[in-house]
Protein backbone atom coordinates (compact mmCIF):
# COMPACT_ATOMS: atom_id res chain seq x y z
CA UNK A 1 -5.75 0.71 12.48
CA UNK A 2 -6.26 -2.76 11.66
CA UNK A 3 -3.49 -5.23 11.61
CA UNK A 4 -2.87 -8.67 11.06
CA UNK A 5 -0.67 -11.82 11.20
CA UNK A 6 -1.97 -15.37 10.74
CA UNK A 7 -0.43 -18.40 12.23
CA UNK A 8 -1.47 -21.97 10.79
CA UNK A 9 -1.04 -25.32 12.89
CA UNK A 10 -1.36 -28.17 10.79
CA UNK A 11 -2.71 -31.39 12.74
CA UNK A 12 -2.73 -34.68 10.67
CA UNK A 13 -5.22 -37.04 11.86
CA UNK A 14 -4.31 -40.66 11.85
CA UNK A 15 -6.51 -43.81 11.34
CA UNK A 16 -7.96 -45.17 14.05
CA UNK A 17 -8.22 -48.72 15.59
CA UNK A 18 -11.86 -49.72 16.25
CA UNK A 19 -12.40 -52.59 19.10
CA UNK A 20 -12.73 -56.39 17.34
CA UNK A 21 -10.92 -54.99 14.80
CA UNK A 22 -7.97 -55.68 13.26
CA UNK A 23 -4.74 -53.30 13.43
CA UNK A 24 -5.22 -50.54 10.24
CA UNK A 25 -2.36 -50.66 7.96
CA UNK A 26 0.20 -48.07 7.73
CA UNK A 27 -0.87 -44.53 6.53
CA UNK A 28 -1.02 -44.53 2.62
CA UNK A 29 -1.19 -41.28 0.73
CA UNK A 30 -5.03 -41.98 0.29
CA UNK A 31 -5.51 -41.48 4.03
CA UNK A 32 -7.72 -38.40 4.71
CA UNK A 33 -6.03 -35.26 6.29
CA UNK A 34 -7.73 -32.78 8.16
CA UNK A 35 -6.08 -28.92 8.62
CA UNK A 36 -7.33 -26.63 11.43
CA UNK A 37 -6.26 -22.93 11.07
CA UNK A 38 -5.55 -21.04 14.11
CA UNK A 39 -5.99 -17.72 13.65
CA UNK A 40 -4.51 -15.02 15.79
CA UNK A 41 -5.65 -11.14 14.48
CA UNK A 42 -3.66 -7.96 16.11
CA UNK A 43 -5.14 -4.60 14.92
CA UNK A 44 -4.28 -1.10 16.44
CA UNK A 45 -6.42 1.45 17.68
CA UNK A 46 -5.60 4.83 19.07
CA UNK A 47 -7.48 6.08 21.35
CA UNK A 48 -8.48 10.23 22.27
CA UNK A 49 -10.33 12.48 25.01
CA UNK A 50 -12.49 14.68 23.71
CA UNK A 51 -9.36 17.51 23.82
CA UNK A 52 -7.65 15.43 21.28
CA UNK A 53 -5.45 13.90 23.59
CA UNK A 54 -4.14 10.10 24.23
CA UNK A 55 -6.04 8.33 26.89
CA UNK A 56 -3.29 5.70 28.19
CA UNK A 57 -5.14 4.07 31.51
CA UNK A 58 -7.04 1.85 29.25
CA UNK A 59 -7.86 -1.63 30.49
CA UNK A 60 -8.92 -4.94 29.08
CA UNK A 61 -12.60 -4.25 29.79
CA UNK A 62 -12.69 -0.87 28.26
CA UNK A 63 -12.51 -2.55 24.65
CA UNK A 64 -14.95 -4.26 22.75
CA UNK A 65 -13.61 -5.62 19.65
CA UNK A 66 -15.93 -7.50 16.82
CA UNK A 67 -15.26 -9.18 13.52
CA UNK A 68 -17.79 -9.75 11.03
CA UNK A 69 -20.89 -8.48 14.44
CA UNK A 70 -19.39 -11.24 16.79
CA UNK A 71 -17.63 -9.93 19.81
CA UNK A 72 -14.33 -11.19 20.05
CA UNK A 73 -12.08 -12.28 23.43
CA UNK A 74 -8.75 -10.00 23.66
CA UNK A 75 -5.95 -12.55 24.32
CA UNK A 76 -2.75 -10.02 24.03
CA UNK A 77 -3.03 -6.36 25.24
CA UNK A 78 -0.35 -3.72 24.33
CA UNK A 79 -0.10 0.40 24.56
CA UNK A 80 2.71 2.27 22.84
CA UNK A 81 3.41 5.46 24.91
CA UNK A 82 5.63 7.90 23.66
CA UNK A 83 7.03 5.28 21.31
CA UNK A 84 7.91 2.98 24.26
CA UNK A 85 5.93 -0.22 24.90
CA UNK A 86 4.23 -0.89 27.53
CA UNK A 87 3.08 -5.18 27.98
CA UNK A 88 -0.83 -5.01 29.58
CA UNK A 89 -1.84 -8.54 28.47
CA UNK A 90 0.40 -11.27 27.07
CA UNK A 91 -1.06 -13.39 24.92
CA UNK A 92 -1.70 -17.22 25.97
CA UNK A 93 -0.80 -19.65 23.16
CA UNK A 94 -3.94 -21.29 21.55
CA UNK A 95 -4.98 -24.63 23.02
CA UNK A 96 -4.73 -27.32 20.78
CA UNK A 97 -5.20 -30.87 21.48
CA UNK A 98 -1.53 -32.86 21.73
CA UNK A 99 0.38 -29.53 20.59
CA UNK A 100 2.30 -28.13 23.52
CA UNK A 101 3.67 -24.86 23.05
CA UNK A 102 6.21 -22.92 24.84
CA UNK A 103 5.19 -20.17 27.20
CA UNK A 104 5.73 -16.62 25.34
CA UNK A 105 8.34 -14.30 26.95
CA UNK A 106 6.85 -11.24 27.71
CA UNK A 107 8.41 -8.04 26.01
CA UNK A 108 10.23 -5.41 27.92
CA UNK A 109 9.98 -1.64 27.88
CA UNK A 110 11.51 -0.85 24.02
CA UNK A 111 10.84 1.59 21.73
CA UNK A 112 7.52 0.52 19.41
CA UNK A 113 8.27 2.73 16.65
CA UNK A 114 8.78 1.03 13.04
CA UNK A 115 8.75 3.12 9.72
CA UNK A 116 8.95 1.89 6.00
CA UNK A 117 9.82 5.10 3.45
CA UNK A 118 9.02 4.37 -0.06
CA UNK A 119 10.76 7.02 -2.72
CA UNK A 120 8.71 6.71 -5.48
CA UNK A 121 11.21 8.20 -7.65
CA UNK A 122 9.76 6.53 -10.90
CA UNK A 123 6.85 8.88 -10.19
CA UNK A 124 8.80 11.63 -8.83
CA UNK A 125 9.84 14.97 -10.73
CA UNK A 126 13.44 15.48 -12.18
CA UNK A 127 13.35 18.81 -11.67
CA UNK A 128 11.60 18.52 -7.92
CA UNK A 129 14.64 16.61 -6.69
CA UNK A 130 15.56 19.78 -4.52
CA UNK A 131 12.49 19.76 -3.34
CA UNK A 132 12.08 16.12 -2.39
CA UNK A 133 15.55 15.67 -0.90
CA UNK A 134 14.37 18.78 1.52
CA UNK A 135 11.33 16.77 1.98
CA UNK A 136 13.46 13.69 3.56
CA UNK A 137 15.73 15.84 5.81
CA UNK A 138 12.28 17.35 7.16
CA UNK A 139 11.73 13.58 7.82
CA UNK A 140 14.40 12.89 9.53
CA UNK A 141 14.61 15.98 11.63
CA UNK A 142 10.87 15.91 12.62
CA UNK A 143 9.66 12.45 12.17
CA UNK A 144 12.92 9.92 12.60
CA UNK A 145 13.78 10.19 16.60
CA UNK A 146 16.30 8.09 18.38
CA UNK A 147 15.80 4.86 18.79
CA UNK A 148 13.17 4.28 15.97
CA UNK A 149 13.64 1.30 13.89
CA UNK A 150 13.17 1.95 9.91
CA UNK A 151 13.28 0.67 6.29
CA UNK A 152 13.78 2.70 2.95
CA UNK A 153 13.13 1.90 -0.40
CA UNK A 154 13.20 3.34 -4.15
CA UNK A 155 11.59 2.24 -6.93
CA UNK A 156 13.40 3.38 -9.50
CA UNK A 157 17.21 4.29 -10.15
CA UNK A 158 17.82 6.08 -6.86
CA UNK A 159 19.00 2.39 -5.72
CA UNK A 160 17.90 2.81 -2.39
CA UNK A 161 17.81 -0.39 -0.18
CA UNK A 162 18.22 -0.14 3.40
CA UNK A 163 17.01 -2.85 5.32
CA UNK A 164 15.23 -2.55 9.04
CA UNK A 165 17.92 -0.61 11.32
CA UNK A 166 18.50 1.60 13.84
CA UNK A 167 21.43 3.58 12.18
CA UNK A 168 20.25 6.77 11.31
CA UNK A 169 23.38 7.93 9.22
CA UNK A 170 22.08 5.29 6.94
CA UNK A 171 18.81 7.65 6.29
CA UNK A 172 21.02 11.09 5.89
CA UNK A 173 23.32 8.71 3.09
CA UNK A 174 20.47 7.93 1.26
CA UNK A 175 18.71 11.66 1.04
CA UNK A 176 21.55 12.67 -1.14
CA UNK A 177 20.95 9.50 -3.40
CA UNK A 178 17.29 10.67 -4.47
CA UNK A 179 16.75 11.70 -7.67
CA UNK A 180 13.39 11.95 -9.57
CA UNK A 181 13.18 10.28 -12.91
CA UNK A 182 9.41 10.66 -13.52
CA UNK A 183 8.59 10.52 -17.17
CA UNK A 184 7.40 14.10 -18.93
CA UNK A 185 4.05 15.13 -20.86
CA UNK A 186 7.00 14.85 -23.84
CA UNK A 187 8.01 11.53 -22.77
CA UNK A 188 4.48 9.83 -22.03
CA UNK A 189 2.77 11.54 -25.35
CA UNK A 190 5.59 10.76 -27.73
CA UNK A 191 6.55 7.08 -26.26
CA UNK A 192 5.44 3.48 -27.58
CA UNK A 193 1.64 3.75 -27.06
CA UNK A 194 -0.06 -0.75 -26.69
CA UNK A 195 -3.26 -1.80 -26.51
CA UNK A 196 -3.19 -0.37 -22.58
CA UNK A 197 -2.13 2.59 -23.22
CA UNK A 198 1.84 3.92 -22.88
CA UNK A 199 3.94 1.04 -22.60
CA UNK A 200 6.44 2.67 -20.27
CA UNK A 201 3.75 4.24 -17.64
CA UNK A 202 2.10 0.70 -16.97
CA UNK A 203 5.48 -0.49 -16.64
CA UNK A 204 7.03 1.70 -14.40
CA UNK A 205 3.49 1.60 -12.22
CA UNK A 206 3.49 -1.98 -11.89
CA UNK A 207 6.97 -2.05 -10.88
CA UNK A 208 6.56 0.40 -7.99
CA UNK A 209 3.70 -1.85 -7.00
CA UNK A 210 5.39 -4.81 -6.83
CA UNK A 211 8.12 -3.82 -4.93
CA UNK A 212 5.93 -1.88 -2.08
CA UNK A 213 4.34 -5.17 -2.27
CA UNK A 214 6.89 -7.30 -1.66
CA UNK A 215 8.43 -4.94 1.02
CA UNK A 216 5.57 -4.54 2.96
CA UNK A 217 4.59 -8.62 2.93
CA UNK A 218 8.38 -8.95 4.85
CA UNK A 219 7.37 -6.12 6.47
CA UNK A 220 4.08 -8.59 8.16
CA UNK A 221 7.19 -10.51 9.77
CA UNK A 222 7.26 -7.63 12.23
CA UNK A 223 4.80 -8.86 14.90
CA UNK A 224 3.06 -6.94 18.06
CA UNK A 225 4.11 -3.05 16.49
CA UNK A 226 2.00 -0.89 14.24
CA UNK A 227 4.20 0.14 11.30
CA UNK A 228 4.19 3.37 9.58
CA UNK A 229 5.14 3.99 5.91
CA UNK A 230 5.70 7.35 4.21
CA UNK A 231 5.21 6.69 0.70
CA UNK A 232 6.52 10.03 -1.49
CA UNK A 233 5.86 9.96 -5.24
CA UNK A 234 3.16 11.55 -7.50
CA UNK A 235 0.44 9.40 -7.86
CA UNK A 236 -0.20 6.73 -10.30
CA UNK A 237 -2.57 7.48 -13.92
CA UNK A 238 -2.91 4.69 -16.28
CA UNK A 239 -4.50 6.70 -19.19
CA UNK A 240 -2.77 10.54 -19.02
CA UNK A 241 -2.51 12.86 -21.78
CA UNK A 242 -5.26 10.35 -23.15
CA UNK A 243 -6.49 13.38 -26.18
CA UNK A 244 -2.96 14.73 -26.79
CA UNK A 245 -2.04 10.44 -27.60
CA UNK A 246 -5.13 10.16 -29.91
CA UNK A 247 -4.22 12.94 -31.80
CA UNK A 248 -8.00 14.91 -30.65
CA UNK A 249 -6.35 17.74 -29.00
CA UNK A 250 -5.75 20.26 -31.46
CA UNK A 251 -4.38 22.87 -28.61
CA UNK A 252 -1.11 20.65 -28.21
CA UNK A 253 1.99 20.90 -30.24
CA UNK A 254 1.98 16.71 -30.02
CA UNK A 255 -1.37 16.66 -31.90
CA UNK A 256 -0.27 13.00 -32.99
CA UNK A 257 2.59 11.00 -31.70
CA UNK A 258 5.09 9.23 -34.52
CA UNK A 259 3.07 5.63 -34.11
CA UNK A 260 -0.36 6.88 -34.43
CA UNK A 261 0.81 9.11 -37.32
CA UNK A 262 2.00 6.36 -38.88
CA UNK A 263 -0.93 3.77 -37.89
CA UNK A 264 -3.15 6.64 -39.51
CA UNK A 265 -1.17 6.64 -42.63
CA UNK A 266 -1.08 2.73 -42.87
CA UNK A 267 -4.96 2.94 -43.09
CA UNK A 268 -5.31 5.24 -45.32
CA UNK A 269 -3.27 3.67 -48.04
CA UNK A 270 -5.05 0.54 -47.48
CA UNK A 271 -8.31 2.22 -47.77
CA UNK A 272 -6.63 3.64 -51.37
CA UNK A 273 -5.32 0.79 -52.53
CA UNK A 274 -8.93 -0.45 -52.38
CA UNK A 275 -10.46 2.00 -54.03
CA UNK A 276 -12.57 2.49 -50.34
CA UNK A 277 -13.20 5.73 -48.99
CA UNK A 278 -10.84 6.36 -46.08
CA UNK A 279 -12.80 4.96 -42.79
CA UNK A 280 -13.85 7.44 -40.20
CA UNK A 281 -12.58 6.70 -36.08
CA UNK A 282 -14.06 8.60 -32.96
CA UNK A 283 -10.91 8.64 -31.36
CA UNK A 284 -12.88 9.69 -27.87
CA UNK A 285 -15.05 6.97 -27.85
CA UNK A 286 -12.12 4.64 -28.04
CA UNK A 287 -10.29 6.56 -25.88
CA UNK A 288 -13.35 6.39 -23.54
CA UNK A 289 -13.67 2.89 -23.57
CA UNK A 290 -9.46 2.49 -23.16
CA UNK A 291 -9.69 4.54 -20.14
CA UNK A 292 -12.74 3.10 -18.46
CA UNK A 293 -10.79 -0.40 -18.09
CA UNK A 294 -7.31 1.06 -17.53
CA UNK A 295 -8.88 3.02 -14.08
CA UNK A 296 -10.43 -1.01 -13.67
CA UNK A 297 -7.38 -2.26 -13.45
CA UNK A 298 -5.33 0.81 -11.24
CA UNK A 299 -8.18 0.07 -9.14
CA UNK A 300 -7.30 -3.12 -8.44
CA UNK A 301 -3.67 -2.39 -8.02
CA UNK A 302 -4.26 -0.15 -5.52
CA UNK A 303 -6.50 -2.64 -3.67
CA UNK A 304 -3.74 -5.23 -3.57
CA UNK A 305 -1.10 -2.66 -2.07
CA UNK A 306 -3.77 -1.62 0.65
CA UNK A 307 -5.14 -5.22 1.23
CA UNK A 308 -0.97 -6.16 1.58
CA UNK A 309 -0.59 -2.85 3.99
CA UNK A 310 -3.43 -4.16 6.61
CA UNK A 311 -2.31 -7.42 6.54
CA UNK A 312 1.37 -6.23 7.65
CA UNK A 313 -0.65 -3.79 10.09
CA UNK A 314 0.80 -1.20 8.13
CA UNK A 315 -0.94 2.31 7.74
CA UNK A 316 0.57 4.35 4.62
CA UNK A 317 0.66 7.77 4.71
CA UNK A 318 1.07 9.12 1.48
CA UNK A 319 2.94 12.71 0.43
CA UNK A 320 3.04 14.57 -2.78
CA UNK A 321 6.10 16.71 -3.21
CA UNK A 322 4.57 18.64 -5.62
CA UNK A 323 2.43 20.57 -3.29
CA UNK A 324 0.30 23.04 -4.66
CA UNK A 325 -0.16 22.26 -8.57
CA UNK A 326 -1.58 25.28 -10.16
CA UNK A 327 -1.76 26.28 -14.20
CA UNK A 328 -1.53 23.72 -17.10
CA UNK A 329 2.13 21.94 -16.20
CA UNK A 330 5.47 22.82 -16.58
CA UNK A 331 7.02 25.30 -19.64
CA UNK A 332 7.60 23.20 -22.53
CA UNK A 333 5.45 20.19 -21.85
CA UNK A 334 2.75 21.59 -23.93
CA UNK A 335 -0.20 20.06 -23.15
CA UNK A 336 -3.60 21.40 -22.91
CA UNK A 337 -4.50 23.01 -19.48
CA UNK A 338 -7.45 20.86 -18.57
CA UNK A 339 -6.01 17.54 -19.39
CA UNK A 340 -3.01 18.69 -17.12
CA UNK A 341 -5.51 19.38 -14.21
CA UNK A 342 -7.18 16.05 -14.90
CA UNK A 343 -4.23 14.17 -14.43
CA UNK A 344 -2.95 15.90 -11.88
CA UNK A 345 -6.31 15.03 -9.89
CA UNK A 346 -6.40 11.71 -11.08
CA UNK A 347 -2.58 10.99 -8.91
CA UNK A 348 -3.86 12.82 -6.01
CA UNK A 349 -6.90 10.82 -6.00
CA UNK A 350 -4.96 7.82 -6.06
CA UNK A 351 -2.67 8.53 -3.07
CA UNK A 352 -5.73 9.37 -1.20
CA UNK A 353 -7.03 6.25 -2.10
CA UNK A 354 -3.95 4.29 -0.83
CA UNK A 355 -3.76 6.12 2.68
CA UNK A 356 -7.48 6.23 3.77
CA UNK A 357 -7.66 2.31 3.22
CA UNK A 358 -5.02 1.94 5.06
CA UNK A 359 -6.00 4.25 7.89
CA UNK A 360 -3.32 6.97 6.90
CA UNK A 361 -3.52 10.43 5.77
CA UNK A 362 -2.91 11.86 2.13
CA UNK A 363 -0.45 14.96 2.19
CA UNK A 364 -1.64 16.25 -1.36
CA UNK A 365 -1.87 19.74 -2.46
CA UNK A 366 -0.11 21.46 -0.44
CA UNK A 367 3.03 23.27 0.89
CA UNK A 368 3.03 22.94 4.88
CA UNK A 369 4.97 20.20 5.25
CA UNK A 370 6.26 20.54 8.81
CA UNK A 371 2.82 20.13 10.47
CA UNK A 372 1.77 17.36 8.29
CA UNK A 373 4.84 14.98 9.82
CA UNK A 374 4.08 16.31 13.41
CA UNK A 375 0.44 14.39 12.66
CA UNK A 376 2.78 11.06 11.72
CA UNK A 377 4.82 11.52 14.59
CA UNK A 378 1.80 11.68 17.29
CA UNK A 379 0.06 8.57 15.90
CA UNK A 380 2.92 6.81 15.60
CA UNK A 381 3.95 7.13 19.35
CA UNK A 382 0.43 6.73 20.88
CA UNK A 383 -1.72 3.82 20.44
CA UNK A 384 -3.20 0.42 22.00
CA UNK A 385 -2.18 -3.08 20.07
CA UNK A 386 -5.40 -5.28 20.63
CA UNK A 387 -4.91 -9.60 19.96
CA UNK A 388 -7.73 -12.14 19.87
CA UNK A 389 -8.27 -15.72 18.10
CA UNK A 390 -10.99 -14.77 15.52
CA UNK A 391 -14.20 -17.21 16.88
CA UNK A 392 -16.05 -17.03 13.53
CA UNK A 393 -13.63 -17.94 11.43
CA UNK A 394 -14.92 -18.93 7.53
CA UNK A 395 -12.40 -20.51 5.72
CA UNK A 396 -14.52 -19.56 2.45
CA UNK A 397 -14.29 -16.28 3.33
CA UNK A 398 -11.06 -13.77 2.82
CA UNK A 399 -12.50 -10.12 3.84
CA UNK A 400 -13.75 -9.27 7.51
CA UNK A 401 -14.88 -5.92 8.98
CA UNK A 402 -13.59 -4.86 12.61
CA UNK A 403 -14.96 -2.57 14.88
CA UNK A 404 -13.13 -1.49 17.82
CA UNK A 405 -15.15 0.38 20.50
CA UNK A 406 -14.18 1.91 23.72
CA UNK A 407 -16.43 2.28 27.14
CA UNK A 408 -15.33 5.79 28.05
CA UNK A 409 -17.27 8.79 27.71
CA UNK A 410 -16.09 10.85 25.19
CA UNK A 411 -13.49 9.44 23.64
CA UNK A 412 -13.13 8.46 19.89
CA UNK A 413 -11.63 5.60 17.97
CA UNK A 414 -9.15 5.30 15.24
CA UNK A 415 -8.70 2.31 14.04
CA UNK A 416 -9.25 0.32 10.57
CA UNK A 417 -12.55 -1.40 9.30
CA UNK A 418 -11.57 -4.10 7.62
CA UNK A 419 -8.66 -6.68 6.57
CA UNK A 420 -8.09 -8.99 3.30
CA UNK A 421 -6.89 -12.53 4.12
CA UNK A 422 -3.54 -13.13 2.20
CA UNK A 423 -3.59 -15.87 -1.13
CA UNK A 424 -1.06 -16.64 -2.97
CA UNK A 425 2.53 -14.84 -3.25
CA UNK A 426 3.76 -11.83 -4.89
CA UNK A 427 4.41 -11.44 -8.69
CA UNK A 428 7.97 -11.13 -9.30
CA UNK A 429 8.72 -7.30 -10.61
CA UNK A 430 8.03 -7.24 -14.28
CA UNK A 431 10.91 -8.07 -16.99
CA UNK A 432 10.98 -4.13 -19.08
CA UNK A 433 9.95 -4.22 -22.33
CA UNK A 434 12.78 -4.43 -25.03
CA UNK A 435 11.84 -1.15 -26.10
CA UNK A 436 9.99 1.18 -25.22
CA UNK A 437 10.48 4.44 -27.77
């Protein structure tokens, strides 16, 4: 998997003095100033026989790294074994004309293993809380070991904040804090619907966004390790329920919500008053057209979390506590089968989205959780950390593809394909609207 850092060196160039000439005046603010970038790039790559197994005799030579087709130099060389790291190649520090830097201490033999846990809990059942807190103690038991270094968030009112540690009692306090407070069919259909969609659903999704977001960007302060996050919720759906809102699905007991009953009423009377005959809407094309740019723009959310994931050299794996989802949703919701199923899909599809760009895996649809974190647990203990100064580097350009190879027969390559240079800061989480039923 692909990870990154970035260092800049500014170098301000002053005005020169040219022979017969007179002394230049001071620097004014007019002077020109020239910036060079320096760009150091660390991705991750694990490496397997073809039994499936670690290969950990890997040299220098045995990699061939490119960015963007050019073959790049490795300047820093490190294998995690076990979770313990293992220094092959230090890297030198870039040479740079009248900058001297200090000589980098080489790392000792310490445990390499680094894990973020997002509880989604804005987009996490109330009634699955059993379920998820069972979930975490799996986590801990089969996933958290000794000497593993972690970070746990929440999203939502499970005020979960724990900070990079070592203390593991810290984890086992914080299981018993989860609680789900995902919204219902009941709550989504019959809430304040905008020009969007439901007020409260964008809301709550751009929250959770935000703060992976801003976790995972202090997260990138975390040099030389590969960092894994387990990211539990749901799934994220801009546009669900989207006939049972309009009104068009005859099959639900919510047929129309209390604002578009009332919208519908408000036209109606105007059309009266008028003496007009009451104007005919195609609620599905507008709903068509409503959900084609609300999937636009939870595509691009999910491109910023994954873009702000490889730059941390972070690789997200996903889990949805629902496991299996079979029938048409939960006694009482009452909402029509297949619109269920397509929203259902629709969050699945997005948590796949979020861990194969990252590298990860999507736990989705299904029940077997045990085996799933024994996968997280080999590939976080096992794997090379690769370092070179990018040669072609395009200031006009933000996106680059790697491709990590390795000279020894039979053995495959895990790694990521490409990373996102970072621009600009986080938004700040979003202030919640003053109402929202």
């Amino acid at each position: 998997m692909k990870a990154f850092r970035f260092a800049a060196l500014g170098i301000i160039c002053g005005t020169a003095v040219l022979a017969g000439q007179a002394p230049a005046q001071a620097p004014s603010s007019q002077d020109q100033r020239f910036r060079v970038q320096i760009q150091l790039v660390t991705t991750d790559a694990i490496v397997r026989d073809a039994k499936g197994q670690f290969i950990p005799d890997l040299t220098k030579d045995d990699f061939d790294v490119y960015e963007d087709g050019v073959k790049q130099d490795l300047s820093s060389m490190t294998m995690v074994h076990g979770g313990r790291v293992t220094n092959l190649l230090a890297p030198p520090p870039p040479v740079i004309e009248g900058v001297i830097l200090p000589t980098k201490r080489v790392r000792n033999d310490t445990s390499g293993r680094v894990f973020l846990f997002v509880v989604d809990d804005f987009h996490l059942d109330v009634h699955k809380t059993p379920v998820i807190r069972d979930l975490f103690k799996r986590i801990g038991k089969n996933l958290l070991h000794e000497g593993d270094l972690f970070a746990m968030i929440s999203t939502g009112t499970s005020a979960i904040s724990i900070d990079l540690t070592y203390d593991h009692k810290r984890f086992d306090e914080a299981v018993n804090q989860i609680t789900g407070r995902a919204l219902s069919a009941d709550d989504i259909i019959q809430g304040q619907q905008g020009a969007e969609g439901p007020i409260e659903v964008r809301y709550r999704a751009q929250v959770a966004f935000t703060t992976v977001n801003n976790v995972l960007n202090n997260l990138e302060k975390v040099h030389d390790r590969r960092k894994i996050v387990v990211y539990v919720s749901n799934g994220y759906d801009f546009t669900p329920y989207l006939t049972a809102r309009s009104g068009t699905d005859t099959t639900s007991t919510f047929t129309q919500n209390g604002n578009q009953r009332s919208m519908n009423r408000d036209t109606l009377q105007m059309a009266l008053d008028k003496g007009e005959q009451a104007p005919r809407q195609d609620p599905n094309a507008i709903g068509n057209i409503l959900e084609e740019f609300s999937d636009a723009a939870l595509i691009h959310e999910l491109a910023s979390l994954t873009d702000t994931a490889n730059r941390a050299n972070a690789t997200i794996y996903t889990i949805d506590p629902r496991g299996v989802v079979a029938g048409g949703g939960d006694i009482g919701d009452n909402v029509n089968p297949n619109e269920f199923r397509l929203y259902v899909s629709k969050t699945q599809d997005t948590l796949r989205v979020i861990a194969d760009q990252t590298g990860g895996t999507a736990i989705v649809n299904q029940n077997e959780f045990d085996t799933a974190l024994k996968k997280i647990d080999a590939e976080a203990s096992d794997y090379y950390m690769l370092g070179y100064y990018a040669k072609n580097t395009d200031p006009n350009r933000r996106e680059h593809n790697i491709e990590v190879k390795v000279n020894r027969p039979g053995a495959t390559v895990l790694a990521r394909k490409t990373y996102v240079e970072k621009v600009g800061e986080p938004s700040p989480v979003p202030s919640k609207p003053p109402s929202l039923r």
